[in-house]
N, C-alpha and C. Protein backbone atom coordinates (compact mmCIF):
# COMPACT_ATOMS: atom_id res chain seq x y z
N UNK A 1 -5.51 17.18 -12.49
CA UNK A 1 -4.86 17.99 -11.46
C UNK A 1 -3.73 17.17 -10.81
N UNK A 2 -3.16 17.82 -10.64
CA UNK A 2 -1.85 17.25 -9.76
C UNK A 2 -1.54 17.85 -8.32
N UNK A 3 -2.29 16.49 -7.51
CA UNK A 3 -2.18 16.86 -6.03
C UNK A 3 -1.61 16.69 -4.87
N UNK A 4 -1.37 17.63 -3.98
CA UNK A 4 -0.56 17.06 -2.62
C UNK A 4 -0.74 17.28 -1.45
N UNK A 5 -0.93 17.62 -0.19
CA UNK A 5 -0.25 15.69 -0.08
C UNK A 5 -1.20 14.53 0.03
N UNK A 6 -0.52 13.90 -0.57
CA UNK A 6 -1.30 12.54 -1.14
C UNK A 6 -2.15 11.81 0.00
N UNK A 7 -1.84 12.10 1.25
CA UNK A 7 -2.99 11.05 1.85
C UNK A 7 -4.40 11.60 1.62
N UNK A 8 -4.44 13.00 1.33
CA UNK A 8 -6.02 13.76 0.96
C UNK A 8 -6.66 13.70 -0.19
N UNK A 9 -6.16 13.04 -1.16
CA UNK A 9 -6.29 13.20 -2.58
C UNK A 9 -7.36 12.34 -2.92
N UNK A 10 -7.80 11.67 -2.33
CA UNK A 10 -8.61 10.59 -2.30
C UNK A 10 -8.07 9.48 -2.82
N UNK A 11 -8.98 8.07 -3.58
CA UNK A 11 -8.61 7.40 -3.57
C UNK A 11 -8.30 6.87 -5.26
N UNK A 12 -8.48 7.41 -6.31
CA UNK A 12 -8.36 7.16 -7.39
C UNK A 12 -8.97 6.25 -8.16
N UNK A 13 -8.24 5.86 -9.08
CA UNK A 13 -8.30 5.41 -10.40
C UNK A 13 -8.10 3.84 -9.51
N UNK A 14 -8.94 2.71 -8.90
CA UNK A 14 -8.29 1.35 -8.48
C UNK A 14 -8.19 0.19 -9.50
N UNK A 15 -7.20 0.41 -10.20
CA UNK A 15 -6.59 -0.40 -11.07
C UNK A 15 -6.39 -2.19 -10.78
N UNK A 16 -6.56 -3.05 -10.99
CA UNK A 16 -6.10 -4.66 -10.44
C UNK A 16 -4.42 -4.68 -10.44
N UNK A 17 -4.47 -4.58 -12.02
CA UNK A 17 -3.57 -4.67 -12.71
C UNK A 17 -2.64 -3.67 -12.66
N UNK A 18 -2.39 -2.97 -11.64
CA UNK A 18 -1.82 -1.33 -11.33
C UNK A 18 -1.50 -1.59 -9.73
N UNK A 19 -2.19 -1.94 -9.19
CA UNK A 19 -2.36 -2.03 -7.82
C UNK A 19 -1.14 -3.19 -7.16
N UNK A 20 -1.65 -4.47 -7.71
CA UNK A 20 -1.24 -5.95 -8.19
C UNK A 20 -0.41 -6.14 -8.85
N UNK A 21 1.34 -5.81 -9.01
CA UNK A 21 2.04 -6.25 -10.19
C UNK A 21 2.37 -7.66 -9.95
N UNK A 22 1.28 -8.81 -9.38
CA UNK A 22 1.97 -10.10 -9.04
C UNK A 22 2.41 -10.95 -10.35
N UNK A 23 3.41 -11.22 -11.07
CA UNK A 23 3.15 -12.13 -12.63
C UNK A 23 3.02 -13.45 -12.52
N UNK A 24 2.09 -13.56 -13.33
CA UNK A 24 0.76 -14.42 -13.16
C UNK A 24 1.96 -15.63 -14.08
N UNK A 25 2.33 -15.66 -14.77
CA UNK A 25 3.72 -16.78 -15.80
C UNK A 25 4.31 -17.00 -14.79
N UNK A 26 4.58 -16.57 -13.30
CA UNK A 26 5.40 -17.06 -12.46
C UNK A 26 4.89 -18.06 -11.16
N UNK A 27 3.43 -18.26 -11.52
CA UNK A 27 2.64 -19.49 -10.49
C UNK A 27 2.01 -18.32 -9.34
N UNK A 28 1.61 -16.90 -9.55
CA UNK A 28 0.66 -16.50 -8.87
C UNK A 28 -0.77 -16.53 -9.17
N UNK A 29 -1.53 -16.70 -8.66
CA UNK A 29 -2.91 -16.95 -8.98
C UNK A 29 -3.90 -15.83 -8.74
N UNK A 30 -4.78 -15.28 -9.37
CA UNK A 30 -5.86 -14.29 -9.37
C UNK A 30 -7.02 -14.75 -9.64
N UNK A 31 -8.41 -14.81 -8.53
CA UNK A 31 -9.49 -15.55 -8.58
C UNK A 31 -10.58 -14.24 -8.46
N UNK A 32 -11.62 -14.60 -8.74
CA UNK A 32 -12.73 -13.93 -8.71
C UNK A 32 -14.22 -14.76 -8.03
N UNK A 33 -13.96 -13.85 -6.27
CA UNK A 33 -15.22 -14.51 -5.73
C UNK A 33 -16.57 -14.08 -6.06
N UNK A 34 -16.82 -14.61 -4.96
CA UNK A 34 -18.50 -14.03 -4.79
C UNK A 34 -18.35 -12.62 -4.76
N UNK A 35 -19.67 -12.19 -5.19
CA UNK A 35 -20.19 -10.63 -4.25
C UNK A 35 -18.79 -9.63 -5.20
N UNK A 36 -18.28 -9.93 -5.94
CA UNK A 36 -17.23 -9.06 -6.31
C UNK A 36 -16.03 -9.00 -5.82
N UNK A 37 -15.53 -9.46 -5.33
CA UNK A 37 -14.52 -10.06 -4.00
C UNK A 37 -13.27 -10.71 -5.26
N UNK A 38 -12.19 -10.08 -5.26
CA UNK A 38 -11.05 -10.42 -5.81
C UNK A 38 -9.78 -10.82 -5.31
N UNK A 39 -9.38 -12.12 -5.17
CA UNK A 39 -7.97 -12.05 -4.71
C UNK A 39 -6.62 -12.55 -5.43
N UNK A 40 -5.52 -12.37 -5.10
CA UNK A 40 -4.08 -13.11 -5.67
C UNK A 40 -3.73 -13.81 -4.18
N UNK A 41 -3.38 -15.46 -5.17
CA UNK A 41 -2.40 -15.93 -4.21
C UNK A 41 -1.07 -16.44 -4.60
N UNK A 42 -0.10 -16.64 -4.00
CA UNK A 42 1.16 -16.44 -4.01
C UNK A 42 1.53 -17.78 -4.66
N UNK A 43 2.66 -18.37 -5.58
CA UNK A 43 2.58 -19.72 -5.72
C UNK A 43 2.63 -20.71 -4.45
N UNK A 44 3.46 -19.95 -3.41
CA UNK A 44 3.62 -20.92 -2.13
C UNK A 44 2.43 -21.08 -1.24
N UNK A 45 0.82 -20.63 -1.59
CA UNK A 45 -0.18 -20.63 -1.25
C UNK A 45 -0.12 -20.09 0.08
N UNK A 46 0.84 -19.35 0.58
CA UNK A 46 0.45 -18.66 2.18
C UNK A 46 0.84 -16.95 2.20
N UNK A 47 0.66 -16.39 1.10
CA UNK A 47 0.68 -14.61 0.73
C UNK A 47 -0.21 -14.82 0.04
N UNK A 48 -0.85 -13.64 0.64
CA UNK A 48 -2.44 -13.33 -0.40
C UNK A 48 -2.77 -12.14 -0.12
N UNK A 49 -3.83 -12.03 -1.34
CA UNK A 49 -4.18 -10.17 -0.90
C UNK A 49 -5.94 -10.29 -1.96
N UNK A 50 -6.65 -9.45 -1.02
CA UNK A 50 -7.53 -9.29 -1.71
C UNK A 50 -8.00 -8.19 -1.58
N UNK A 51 -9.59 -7.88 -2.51
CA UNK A 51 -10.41 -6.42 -2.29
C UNK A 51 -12.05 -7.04 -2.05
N UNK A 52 -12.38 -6.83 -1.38
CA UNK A 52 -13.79 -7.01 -0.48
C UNK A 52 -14.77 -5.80 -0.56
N UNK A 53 -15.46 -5.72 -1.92
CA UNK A 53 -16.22 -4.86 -1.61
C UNK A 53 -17.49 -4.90 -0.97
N UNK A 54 -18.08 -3.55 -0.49
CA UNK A 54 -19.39 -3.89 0.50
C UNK A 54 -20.17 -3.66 -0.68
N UNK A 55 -20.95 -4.18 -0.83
CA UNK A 55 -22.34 -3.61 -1.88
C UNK A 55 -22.74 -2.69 -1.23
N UNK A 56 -23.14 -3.31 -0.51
CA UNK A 56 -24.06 -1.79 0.47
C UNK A 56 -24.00 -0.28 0.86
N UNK A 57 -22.28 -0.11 0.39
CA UNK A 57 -21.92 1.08 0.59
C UNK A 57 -21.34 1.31 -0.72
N UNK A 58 -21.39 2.02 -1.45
CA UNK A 58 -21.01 2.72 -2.68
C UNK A 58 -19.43 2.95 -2.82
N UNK A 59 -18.65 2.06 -2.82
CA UNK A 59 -17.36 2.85 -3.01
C UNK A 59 -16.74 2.70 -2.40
N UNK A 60 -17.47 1.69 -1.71
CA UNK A 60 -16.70 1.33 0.15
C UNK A 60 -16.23 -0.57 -0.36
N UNK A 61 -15.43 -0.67 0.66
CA UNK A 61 -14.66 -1.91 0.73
C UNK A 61 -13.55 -2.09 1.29
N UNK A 62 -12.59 -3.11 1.09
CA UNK A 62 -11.62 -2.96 2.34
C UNK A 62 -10.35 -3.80 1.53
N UNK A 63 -9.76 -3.46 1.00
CA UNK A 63 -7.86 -4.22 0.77
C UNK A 63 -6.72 -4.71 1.98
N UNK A 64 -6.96 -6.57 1.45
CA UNK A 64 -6.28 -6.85 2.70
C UNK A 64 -5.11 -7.40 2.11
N UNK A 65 -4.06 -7.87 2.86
CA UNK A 65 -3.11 -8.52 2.51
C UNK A 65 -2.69 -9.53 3.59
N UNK A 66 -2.34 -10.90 3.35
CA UNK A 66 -2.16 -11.49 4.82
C UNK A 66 -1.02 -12.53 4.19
N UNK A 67 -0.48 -12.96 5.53
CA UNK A 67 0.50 -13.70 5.03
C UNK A 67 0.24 -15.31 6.04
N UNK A 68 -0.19 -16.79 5.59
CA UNK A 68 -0.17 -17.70 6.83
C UNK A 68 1.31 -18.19 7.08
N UNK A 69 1.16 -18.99 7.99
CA UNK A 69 2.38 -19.77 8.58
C UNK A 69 2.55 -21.08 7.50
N UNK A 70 1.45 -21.30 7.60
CA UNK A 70 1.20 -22.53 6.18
C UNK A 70 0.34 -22.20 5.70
N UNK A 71 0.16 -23.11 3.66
CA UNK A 71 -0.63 -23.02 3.38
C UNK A 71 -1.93 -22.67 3.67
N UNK A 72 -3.05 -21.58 3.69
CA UNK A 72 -4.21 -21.88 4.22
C UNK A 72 -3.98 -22.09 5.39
N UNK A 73 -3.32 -22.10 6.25
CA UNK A 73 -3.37 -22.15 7.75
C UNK A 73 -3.03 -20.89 8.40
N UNK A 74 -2.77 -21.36 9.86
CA UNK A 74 -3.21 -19.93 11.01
C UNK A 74 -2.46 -18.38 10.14
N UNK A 75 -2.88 -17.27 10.28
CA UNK A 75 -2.32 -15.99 9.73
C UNK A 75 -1.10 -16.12 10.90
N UNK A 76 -0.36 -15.68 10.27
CA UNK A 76 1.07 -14.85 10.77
C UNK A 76 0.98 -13.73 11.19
N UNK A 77 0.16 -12.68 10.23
CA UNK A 77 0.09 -11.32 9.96
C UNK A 77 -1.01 -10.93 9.09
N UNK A 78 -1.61 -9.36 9.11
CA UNK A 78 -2.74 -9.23 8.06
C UNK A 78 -2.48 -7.75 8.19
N UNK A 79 -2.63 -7.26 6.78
CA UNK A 79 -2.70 -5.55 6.98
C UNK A 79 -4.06 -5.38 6.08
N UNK A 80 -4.73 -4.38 6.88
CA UNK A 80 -6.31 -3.84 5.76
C UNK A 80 -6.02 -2.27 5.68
N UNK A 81 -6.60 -1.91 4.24
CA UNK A 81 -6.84 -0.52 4.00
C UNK A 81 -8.26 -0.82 3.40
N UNK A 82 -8.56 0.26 3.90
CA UNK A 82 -10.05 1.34 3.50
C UNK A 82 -10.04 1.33 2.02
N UNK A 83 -10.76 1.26 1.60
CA UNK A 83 -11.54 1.19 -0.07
C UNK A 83 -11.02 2.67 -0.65
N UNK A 84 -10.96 3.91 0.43
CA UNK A 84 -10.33 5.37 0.47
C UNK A 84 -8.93 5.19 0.27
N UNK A 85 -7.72 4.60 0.38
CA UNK A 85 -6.68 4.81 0.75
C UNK A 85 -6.14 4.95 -0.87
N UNK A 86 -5.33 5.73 -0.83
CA UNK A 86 -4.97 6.20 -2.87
C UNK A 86 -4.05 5.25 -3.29
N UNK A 87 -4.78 5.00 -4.86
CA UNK A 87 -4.44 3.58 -5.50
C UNK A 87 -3.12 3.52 -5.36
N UNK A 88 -2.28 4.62 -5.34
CA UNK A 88 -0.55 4.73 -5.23
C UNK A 88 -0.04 4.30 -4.25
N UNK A 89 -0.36 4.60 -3.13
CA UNK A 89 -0.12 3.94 -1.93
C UNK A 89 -0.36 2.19 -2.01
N UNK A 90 -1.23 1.98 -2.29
CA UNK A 90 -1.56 0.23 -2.67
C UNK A 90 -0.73 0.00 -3.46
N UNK A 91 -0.61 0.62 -4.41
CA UNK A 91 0.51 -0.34 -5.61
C UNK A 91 1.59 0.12 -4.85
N UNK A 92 2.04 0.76 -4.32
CA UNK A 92 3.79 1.08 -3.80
C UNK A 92 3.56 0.23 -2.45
N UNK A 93 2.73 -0.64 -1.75
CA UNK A 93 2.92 -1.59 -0.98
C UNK A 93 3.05 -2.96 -1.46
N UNK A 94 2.18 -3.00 -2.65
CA UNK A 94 1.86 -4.38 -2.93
C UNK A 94 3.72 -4.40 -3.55
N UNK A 95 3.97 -3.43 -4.36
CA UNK A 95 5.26 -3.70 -5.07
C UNK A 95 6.41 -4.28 -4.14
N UNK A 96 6.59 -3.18 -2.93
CA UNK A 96 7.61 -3.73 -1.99
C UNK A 96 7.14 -4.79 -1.24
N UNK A 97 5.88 -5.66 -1.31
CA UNK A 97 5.36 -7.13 -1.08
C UNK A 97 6.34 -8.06 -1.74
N UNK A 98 5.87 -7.51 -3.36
CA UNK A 98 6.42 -8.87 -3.87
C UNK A 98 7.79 -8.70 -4.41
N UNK A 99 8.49 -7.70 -3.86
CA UNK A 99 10.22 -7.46 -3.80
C UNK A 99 10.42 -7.90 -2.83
N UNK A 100 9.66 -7.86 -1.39
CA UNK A 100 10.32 -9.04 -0.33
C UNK A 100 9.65 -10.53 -0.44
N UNK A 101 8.79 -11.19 -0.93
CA UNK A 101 8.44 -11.98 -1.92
C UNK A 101 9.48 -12.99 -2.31
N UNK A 102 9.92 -12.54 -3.35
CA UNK A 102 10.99 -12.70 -4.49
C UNK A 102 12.08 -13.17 -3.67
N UNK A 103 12.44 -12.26 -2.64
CA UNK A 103 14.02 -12.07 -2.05
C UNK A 103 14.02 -13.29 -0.93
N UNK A 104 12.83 -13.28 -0.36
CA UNK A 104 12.66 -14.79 0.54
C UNK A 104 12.93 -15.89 -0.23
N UNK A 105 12.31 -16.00 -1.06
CA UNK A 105 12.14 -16.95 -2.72
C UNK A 105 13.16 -17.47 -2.74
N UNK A 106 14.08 -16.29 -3.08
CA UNK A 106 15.14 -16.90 -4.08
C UNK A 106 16.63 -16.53 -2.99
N UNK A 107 16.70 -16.54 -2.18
CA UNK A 107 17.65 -16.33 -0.84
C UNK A 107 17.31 -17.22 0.15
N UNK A 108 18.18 -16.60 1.43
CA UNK A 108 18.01 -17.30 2.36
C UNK A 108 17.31 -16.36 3.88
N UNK A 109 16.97 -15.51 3.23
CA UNK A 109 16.58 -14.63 3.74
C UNK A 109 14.44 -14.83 4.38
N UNK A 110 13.71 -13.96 5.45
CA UNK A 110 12.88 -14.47 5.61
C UNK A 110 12.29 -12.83 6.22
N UNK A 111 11.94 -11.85 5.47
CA UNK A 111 11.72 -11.02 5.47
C UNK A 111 10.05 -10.92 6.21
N UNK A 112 9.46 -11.57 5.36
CA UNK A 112 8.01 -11.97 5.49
C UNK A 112 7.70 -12.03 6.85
N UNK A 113 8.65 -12.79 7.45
CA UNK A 113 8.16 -13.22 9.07
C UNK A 113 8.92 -12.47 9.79
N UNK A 114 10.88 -12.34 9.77
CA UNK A 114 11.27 -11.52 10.87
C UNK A 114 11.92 -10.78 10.03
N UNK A 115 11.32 -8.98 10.40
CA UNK A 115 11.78 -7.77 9.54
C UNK A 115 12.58 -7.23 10.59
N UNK A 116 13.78 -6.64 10.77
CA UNK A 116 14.85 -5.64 11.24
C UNK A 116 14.62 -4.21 11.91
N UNK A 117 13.61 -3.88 10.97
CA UNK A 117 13.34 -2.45 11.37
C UNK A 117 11.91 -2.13 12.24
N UNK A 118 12.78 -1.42 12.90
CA UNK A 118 11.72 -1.53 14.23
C UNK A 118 10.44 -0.64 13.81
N UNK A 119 9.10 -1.37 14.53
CA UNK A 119 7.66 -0.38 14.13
C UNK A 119 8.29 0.97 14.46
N UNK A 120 8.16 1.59 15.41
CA UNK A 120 8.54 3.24 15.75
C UNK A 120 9.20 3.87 14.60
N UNK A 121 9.59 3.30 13.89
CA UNK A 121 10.95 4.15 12.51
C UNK A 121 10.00 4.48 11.50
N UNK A 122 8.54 3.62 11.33
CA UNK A 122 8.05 4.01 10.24
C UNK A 122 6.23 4.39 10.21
N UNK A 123 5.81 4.12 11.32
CA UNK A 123 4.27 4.40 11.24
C UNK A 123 4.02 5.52 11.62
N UNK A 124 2.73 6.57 10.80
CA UNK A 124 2.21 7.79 11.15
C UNK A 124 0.89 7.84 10.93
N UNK A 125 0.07 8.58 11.09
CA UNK A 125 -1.04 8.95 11.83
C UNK A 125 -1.97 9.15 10.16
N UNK A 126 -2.66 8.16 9.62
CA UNK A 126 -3.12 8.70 8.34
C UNK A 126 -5.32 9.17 8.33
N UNK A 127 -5.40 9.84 7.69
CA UNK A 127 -7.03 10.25 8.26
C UNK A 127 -7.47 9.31 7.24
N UNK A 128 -7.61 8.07 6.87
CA UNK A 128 -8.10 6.94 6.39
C UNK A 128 -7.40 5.65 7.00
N UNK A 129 -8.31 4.63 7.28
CA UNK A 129 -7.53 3.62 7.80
C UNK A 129 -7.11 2.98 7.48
N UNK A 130 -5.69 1.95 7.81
CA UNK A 130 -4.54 1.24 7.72
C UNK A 130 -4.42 0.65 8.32
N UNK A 131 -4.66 -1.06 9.18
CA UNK A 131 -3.69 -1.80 9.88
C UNK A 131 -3.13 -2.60 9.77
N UNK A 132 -2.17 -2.54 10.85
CA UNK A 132 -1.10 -3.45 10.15
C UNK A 132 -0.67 -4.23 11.80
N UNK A 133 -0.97 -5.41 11.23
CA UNK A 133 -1.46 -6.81 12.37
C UNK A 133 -0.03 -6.78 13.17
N UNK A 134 0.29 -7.62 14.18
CA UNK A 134 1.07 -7.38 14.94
C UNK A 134 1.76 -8.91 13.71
N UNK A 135 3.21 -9.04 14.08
CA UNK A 135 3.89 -9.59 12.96
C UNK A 135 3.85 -9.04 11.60
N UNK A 136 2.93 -7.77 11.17
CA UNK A 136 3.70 -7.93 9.60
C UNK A 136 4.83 -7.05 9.72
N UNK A 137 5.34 -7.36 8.50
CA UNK A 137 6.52 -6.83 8.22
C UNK A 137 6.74 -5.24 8.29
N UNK A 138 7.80 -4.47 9.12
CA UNK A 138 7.38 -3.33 9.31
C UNK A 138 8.18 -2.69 7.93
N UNK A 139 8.82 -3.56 6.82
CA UNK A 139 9.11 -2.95 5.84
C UNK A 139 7.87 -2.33 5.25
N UNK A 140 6.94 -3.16 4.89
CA UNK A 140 5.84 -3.33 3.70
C UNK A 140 5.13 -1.82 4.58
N UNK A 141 5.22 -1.28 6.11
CA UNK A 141 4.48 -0.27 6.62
C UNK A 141 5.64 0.38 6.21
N UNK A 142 6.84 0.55 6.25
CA UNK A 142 7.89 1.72 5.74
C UNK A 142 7.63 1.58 4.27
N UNK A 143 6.84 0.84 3.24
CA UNK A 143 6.96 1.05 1.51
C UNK A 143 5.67 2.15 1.75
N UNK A 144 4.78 1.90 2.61
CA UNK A 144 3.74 2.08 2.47
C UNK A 144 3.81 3.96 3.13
N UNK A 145 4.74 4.12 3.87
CA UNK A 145 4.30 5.55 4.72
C UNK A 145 5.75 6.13 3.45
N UNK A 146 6.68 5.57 3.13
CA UNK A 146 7.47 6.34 2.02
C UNK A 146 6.60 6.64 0.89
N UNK A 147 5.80 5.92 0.39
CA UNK A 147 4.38 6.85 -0.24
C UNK A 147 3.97 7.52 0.06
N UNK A 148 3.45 7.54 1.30
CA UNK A 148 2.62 8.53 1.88
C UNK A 148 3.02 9.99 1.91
N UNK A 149 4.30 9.89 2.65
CA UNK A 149 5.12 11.37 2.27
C UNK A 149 5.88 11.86 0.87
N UNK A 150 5.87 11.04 0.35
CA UNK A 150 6.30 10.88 -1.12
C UNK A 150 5.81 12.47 -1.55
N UNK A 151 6.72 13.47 -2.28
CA UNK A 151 6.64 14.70 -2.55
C UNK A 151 6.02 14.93 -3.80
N UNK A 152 6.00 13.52 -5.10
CA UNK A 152 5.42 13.42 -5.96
C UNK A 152 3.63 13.52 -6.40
N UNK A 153 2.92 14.60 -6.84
CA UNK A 153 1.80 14.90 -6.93
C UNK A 153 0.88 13.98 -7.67
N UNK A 154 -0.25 13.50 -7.12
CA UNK A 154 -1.10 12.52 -7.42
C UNK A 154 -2.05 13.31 -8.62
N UNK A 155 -2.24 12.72 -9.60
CA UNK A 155 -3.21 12.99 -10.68
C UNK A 155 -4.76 12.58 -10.27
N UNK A 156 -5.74 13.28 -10.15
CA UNK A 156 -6.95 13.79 -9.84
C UNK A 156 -7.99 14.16 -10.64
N UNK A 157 -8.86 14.28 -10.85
CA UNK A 157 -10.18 14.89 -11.42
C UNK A 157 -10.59 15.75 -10.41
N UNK A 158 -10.88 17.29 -10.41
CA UNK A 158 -11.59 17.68 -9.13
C UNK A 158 -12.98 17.16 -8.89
N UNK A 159 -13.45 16.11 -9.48
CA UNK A 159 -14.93 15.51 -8.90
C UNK A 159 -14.15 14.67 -8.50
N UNK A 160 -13.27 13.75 -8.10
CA UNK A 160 -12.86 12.81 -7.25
C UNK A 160 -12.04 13.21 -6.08
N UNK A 161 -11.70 14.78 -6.12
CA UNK A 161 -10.89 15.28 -5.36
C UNK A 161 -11.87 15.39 -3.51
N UNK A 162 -12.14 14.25 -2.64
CA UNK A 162 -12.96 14.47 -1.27
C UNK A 162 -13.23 16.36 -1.36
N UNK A 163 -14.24 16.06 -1.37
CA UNK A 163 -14.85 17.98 -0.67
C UNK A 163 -14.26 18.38 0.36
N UNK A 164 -14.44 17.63 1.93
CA UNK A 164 -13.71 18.35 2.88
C UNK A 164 -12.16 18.05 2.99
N UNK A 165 -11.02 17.96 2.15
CA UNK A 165 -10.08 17.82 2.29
C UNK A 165 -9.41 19.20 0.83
N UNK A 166 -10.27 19.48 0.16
CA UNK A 166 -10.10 20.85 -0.93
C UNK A 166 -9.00 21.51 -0.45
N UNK A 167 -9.48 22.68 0.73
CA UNK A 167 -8.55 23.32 1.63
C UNK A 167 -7.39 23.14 1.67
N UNK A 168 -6.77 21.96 2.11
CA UNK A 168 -5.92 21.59 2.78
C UNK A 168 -5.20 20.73 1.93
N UNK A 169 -5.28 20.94 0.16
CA UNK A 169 -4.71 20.58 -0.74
C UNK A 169 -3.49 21.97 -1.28
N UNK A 170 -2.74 21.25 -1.89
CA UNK A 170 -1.86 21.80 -2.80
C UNK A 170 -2.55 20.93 -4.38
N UNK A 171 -3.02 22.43 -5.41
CA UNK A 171 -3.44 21.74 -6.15
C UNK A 171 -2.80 22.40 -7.50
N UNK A 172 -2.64 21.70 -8.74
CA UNK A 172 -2.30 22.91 -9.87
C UNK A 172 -3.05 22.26 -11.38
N UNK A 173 -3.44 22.94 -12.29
CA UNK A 173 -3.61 21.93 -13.16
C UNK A 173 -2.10 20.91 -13.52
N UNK A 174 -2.59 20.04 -14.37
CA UNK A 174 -1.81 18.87 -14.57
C UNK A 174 -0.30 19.46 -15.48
N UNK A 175 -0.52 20.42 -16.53
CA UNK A 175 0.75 20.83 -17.47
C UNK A 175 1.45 21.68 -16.32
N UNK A 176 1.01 22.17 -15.31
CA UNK A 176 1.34 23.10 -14.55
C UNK A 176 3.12 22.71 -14.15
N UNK A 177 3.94 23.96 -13.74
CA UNK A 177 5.45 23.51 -13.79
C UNK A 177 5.01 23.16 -11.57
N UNK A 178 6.00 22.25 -11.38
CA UNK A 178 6.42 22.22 -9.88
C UNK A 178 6.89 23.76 -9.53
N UNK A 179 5.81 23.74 -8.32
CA UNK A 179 6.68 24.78 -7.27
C UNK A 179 8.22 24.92 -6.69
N UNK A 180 8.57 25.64 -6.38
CA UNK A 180 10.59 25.93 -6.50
C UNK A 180 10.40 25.36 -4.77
N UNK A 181 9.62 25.87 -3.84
CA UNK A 181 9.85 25.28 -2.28
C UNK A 181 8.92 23.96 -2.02
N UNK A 182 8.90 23.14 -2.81
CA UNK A 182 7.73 21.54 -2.63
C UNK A 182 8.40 20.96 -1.17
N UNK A 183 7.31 20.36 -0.32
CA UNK A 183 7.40 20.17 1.02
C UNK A 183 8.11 19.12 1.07
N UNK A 184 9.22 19.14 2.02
CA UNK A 184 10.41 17.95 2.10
C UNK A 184 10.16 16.80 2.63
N UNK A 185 10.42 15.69 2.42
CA UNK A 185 9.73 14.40 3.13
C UNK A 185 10.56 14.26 4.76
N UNK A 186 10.22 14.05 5.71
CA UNK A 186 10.44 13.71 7.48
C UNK A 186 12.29 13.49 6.86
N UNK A 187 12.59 13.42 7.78
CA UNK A 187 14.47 13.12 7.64
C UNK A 187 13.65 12.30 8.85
N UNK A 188 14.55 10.88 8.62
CA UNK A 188 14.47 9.73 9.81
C UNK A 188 15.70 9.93 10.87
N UNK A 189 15.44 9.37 12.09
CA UNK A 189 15.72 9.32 13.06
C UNK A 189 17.60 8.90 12.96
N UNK A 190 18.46 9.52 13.64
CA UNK A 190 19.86 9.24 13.49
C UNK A 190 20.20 8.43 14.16
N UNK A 191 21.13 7.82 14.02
CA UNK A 191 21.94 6.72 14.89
C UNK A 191 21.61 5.36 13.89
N UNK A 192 21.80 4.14 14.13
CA UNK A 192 22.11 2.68 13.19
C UNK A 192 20.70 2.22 13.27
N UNK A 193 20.46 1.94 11.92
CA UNK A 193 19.43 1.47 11.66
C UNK A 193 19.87 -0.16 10.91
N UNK A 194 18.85 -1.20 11.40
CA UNK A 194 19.21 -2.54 10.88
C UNK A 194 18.54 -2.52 9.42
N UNK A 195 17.60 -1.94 9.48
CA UNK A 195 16.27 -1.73 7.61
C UNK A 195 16.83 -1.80 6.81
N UNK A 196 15.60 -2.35 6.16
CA UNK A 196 16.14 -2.73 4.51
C UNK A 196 15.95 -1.29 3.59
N UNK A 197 16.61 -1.06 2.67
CA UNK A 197 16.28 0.22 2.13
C UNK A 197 15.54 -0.32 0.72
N UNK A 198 15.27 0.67 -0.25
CA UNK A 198 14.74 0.00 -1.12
C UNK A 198 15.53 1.22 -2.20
């Protein structure tokens, strides 16, 4: 099925390797803890991201991403999603991660720590949880809510499709053609914006 809008769709197919495009030939690292507990770290050892699952709850767990000041030292910043939040949304954050990543890297630029665009331009109200620590980057929350409204229909199984969110889907089978009026994504706020676009 092909569904919308995507924050209801549940949470999918959670891919590593889908989620995670970090390349591993370029000095990022991917470990495997305890308890099922997976993370990547960055070659500069202070970006990391992991998935924490609970045993105890079926399906439950928590995706974090944090960035320190140093190696292994104090956090800067940390964003967590819910074990619920749809694998698309994760991979379209982690991606614009390691595109500002890269651009710190290999510039002179420092995205990671001071971002341009102000919180108010890009956070909204999602019925699964999201936070996003005071210092992170309010790009990686603008990659993350341009998913969210993203007009493009999420692929589904109706047994993975949440029960009480059915209703309040736009659903079609998968060969099915797009609707001629598909719901328009927010138009942002007018006047000068400093943000990075992507």
């Amino acid at each position: 099925m092909r569904v919308l809008p995507r924050h209801l769709a549940g949470p999918g197919h959670a891919d590593l390797k889908t989620i995670w495009p970090f390349p591993s030939d370029d000095g990022w690292h991917l470990h495997q803890g305890l308890e099922g507990m997976v993370f990547a770290i960055s070659p500069c050892a202070r970006l990391w991201t992991r998935f924490a699952p609970k045993p105890e709850e079926r399906g439950q767990g928590t995706w974090s991403i944090g960035m320190d000041r140093v190696p292994f030292g104090p956090r800067a910043w940390e964003i967590t999603f819910a074990a619920t939040t749809p694998a698309e949304l994760l991979r379209d954050v982690h991606a614009e991660l390691l595109d500002l990543y890269l651009e710190d890297r290999h510039g002179d630029q420092n995205h990671l720590f001071e971002d341009a665009t102000a919180p108010h331009e890009v956070y909204s109200e999602p019925h699964w949880q999201a936070r996003f620590s005071a210092g992170a980057p309010t790009t990686l929350a603008a990659a993350f809510t341009a998913s969210l409204i993203s007009t493009e229909p999420l692929h589904r199984a109706v047994k993975h499709i949440p029960f009480h969110t059915r209703r309040h889907l736009y659903a079609a089978p998968a060969g099915a053609p797009q609707p001629l009026n598909r719901p328009t994504p927010a138009i942002p706020p007018t006047g000068h914006t400093t943000g990075r676009t992507r």
